[in-house]
Protein backbone atom coordinates (compact mmCIF):
# COMPACT_ATOMS: atom_id res chain seq x y z
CA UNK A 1 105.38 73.23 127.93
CA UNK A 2 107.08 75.78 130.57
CA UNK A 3 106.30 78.39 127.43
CA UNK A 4 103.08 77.31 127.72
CA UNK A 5 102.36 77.65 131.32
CA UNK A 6 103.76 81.06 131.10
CA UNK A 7 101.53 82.50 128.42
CA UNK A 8 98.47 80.97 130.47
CA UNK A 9 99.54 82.27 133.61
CA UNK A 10 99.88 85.79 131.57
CA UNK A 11 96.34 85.59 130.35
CA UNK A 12 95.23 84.92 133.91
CA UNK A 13 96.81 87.33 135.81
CA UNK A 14 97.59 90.20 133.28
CA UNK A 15 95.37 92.17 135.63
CA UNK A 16 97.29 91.92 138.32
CA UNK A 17 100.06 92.57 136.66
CA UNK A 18 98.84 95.80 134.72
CA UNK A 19 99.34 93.73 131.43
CA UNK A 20 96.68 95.38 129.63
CA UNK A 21 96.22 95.57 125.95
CA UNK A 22 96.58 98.52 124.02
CA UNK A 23 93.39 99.29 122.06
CA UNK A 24 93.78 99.08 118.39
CA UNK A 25 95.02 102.57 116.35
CA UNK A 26 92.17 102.43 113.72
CA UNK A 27 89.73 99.51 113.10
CA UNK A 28 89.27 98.35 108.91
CA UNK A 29 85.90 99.68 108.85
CA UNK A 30 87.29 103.04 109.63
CA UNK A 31 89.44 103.32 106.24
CA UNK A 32 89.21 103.37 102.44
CA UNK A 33 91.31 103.31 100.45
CA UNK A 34 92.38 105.95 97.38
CA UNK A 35 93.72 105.23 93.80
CA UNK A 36 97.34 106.93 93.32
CA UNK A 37 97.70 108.75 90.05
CA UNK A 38 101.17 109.45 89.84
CA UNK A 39 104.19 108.38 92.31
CA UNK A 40 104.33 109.47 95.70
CA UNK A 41 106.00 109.11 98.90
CA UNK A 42 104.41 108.69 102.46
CA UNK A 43 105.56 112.05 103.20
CA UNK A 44 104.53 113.66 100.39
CA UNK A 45 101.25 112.93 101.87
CA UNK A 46 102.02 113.28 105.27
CA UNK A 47 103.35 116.81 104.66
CA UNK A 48 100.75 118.22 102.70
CA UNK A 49 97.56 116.34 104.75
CA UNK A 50 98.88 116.51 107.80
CA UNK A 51 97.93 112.77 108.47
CA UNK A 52 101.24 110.96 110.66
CA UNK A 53 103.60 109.15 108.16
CA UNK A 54 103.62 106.56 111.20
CA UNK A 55 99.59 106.09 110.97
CA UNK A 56 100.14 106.07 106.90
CA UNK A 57 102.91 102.91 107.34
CA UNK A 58 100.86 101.32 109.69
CA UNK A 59 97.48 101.31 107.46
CA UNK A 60 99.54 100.26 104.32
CA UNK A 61 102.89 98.26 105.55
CA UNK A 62 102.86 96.81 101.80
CA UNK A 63 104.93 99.62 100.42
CA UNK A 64 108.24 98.94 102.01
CA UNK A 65 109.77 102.34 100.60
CA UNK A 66 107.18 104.46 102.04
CA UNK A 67 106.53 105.28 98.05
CA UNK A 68 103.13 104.36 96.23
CA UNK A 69 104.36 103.66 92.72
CA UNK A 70 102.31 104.49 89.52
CA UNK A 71 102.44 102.17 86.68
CA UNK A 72 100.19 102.61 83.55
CA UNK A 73 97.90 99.41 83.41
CA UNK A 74 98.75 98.77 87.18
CA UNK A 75 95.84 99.73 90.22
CA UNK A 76 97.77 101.00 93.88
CA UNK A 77 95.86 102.36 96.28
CA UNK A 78 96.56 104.45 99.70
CA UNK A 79 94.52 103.37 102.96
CA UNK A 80 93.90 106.35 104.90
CA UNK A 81 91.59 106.42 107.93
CA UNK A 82 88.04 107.18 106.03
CA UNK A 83 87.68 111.00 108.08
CA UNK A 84 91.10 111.85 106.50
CA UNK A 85 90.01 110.27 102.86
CA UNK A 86 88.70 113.30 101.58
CA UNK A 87 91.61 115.53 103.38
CA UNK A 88 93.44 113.70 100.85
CA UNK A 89 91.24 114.48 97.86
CA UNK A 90 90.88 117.96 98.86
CA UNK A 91 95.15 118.22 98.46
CA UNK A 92 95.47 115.23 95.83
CA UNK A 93 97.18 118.32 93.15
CA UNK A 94 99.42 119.86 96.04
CA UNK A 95 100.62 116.23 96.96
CA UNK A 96 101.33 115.30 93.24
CA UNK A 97 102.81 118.94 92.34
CA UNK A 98 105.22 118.59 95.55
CA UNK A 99 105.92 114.66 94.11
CA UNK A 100 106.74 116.62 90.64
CA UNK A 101 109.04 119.15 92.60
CA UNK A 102 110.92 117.23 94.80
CA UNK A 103 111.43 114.60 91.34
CA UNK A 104 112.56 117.43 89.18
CA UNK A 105 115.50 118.84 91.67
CA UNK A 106 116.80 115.68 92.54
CA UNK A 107 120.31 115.47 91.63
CA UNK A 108 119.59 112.11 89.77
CA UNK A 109 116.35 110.38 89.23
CA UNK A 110 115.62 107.70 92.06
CA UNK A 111 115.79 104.11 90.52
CA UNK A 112 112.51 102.13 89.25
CA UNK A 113 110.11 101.49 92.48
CA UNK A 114 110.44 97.60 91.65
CA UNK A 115 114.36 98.22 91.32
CA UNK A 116 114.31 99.35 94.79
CA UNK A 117 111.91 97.19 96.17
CA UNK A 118 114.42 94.33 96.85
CA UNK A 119 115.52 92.68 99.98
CA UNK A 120 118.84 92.74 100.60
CA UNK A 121 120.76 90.45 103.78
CA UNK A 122 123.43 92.89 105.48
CA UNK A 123 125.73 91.45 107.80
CA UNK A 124 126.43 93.63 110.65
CA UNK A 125 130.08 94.72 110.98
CA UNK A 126 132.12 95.54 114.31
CA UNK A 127 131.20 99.41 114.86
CA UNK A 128 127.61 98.78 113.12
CA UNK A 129 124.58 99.85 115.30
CA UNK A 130 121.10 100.64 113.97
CA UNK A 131 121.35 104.32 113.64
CA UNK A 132 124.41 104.07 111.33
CA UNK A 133 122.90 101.24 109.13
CA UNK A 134 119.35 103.04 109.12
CA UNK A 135 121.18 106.07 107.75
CA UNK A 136 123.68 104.26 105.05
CA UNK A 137 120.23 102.80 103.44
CA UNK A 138 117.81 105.95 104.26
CA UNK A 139 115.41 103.95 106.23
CA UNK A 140 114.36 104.16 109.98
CA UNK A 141 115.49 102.40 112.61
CA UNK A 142 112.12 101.38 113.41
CA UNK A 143 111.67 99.65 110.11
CA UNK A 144 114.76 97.44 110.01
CA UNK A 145 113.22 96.79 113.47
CA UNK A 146 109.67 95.31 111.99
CA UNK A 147 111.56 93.94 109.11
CA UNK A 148 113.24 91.92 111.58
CA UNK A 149 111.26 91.91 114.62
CA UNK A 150 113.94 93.06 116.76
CA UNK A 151 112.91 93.43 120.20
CA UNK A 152 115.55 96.04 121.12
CA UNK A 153 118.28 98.02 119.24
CA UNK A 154 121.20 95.07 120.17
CA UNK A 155 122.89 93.79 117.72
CA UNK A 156 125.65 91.47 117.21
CA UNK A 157 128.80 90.78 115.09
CA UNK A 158 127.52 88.79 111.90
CA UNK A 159 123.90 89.11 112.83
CA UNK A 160 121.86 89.19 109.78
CA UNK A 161 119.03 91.82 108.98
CA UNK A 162 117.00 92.12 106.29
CA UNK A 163 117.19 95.70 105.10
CA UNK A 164 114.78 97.27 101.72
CA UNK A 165 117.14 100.25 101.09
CA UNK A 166 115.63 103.72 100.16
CA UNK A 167 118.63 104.48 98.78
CA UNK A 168 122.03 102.75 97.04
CA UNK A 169 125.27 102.75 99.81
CA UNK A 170 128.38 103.69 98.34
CA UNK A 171 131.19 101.68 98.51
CA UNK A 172 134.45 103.55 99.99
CA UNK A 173 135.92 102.67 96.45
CA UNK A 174 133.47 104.81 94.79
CA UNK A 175 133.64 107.41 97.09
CA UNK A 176 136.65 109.17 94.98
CA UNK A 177 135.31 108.40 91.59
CA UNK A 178 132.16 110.60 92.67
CA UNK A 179 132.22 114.53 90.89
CA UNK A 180 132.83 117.26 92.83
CA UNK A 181 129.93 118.83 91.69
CA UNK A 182 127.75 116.25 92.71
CA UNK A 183 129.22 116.21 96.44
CA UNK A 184 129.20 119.78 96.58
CA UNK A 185 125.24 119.93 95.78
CA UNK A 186 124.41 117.32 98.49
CA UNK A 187 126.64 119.02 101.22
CA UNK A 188 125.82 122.34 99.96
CA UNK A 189 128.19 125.54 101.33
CA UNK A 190 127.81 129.18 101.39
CA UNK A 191 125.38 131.60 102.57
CA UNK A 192 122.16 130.44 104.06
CA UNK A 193 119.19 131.80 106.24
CA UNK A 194 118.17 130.54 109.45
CA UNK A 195 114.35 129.80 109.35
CA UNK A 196 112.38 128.79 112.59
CA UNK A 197 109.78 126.66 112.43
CA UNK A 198 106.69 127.76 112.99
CA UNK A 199 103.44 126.38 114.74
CA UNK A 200 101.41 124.60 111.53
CA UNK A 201 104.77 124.65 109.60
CA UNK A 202 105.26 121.09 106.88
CA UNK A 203 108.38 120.95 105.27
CA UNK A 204 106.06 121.41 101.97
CA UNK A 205 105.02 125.23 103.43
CA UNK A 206 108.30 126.18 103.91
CA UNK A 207 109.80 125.14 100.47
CA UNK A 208 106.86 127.82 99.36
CA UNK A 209 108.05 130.82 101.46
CA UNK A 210 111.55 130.16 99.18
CA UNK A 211 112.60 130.01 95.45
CA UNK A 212 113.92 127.35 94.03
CA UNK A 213 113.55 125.44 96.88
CA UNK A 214 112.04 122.31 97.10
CA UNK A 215 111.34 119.68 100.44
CA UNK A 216 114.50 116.98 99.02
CA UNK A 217 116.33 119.90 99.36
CA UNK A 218 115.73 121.35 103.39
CA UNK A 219 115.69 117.60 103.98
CA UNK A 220 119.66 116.99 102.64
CA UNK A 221 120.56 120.29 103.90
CA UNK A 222 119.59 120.00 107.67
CA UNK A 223 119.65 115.75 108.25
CA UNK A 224 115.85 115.06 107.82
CA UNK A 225 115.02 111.78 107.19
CA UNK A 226 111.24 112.22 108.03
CA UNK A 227 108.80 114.88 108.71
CA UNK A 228 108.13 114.15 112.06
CA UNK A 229 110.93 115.55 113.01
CA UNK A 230 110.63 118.95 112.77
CA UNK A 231 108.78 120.79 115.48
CA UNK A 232 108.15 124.44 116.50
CA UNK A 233 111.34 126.17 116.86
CA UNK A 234 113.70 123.89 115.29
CA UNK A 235 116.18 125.59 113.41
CA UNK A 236 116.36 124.83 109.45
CA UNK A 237 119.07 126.07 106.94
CA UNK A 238 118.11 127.33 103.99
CA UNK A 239 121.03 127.78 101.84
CA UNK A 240 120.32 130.56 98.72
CA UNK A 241 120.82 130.37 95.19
């Protein structure tokens, strides 16, 4: 009952006490929704669109991986607001020719969407905080957030979070058993350019201006887990061949 009495004391006086409700991002009439013809990643689309990757999860928070999967037989479909829809058509080649790019340089080919696409329960460990787990699965801190509708970024000893990895962790076991080749193409050494990022810049634009380079690549290279990130002036590597 006191829970209760709160909430209706909230609705009452939310004037008062500037407890105002945010307006909603984009309303369902505004959308429509596209039909995916190969596999592609939020970014992928965010990059060569220019649509936010956080307005793409928010319009279709069924894809956990922030990947659209193509299977023969199978429908999926991207929501996009409906003014951006045919943005997307107009770039629909460029998105699936950078999806072809970034699939074809990868050191080894990412796992089956549906492989992926399972829940796993990690118990937090002394040391743990949500940056370090966010980057031992590639996902976003935000997202283990929703996924477990953490209020802040606190977490305790043995607490339990739901995580849909990106990627596989590697055991410290494994660590040794891994090639030096492999480890040496991930962390990549040697000569490199500095590139500056320029106003209008995607990640996509700037593996054009270089051969043999593709947006997995700049991404490993310089720490980029999304494309938000980069913003006019930052400072990429660009290691040559």
């Amino acid at each position: 009952m006191p829970a209760f009495y709160a909430t209706m004391y909230l609705f009452e006086y939310q004037k008062e006490h500037n407890l105002i409700a945010a307006p909603p991002q984009i309303r369902h009439f505004e959308t429509d929704t596209i039909q995916i013809k190969k596999t592609i990643s939020f970014d992928h689309v965010s990059e060569t669109t220019g649509i936010s990757s956080e307005l793409i999860q928010f319009l279709n928070p069924a894809y956990k991986l922030d990947i659209i999967p193509f299977v023969e037989g199978k429908n999926y479909a991207i929501r996009l607001p409906r003014k951006n829809a045919f943005n997307f058509i107009e770039n629909e080649n460029a998105i699936y020719t950078l999806a072809a790019e970034d699939a074809s340089k990868r050191e080894k080919p990412l796992p089956k969407y549906f492989e992926m696409d399972k829940r796993i329960r990690y118990k937090v460990k002394s040391g743990d905080f949500l940056g370090k787990i966010a980057n031992k699965f590639g996902v976003r801190i935000s997202e283990i957030k929703r996924w477990n509708r953490l209020k802040n970024s606190r977490l305790k000893v043995g607490q339990r979070l739901s995580i849909y990895p990106k990627k596989l962790a590697i055991p410290k076991s494994s660590v040794k058993v891994s090639s030096t080749k492999k480890n040496t193409k991930s962390n990549k050494k040697g000569a490199y350019d500095l590139y500056t990022v320029q106003k209008g810049d995607s990640l996509w634009t700037i593996s054009r201006k270089f051969k043999n380079v593709s947006v997995d690549e700049i991404k490993k290279w310089n720490d980029i887990w999304s494309a938000k990130s980069i913003k006019p002036g930052t400072k990429l590597k660009i290691y040559k061949s």
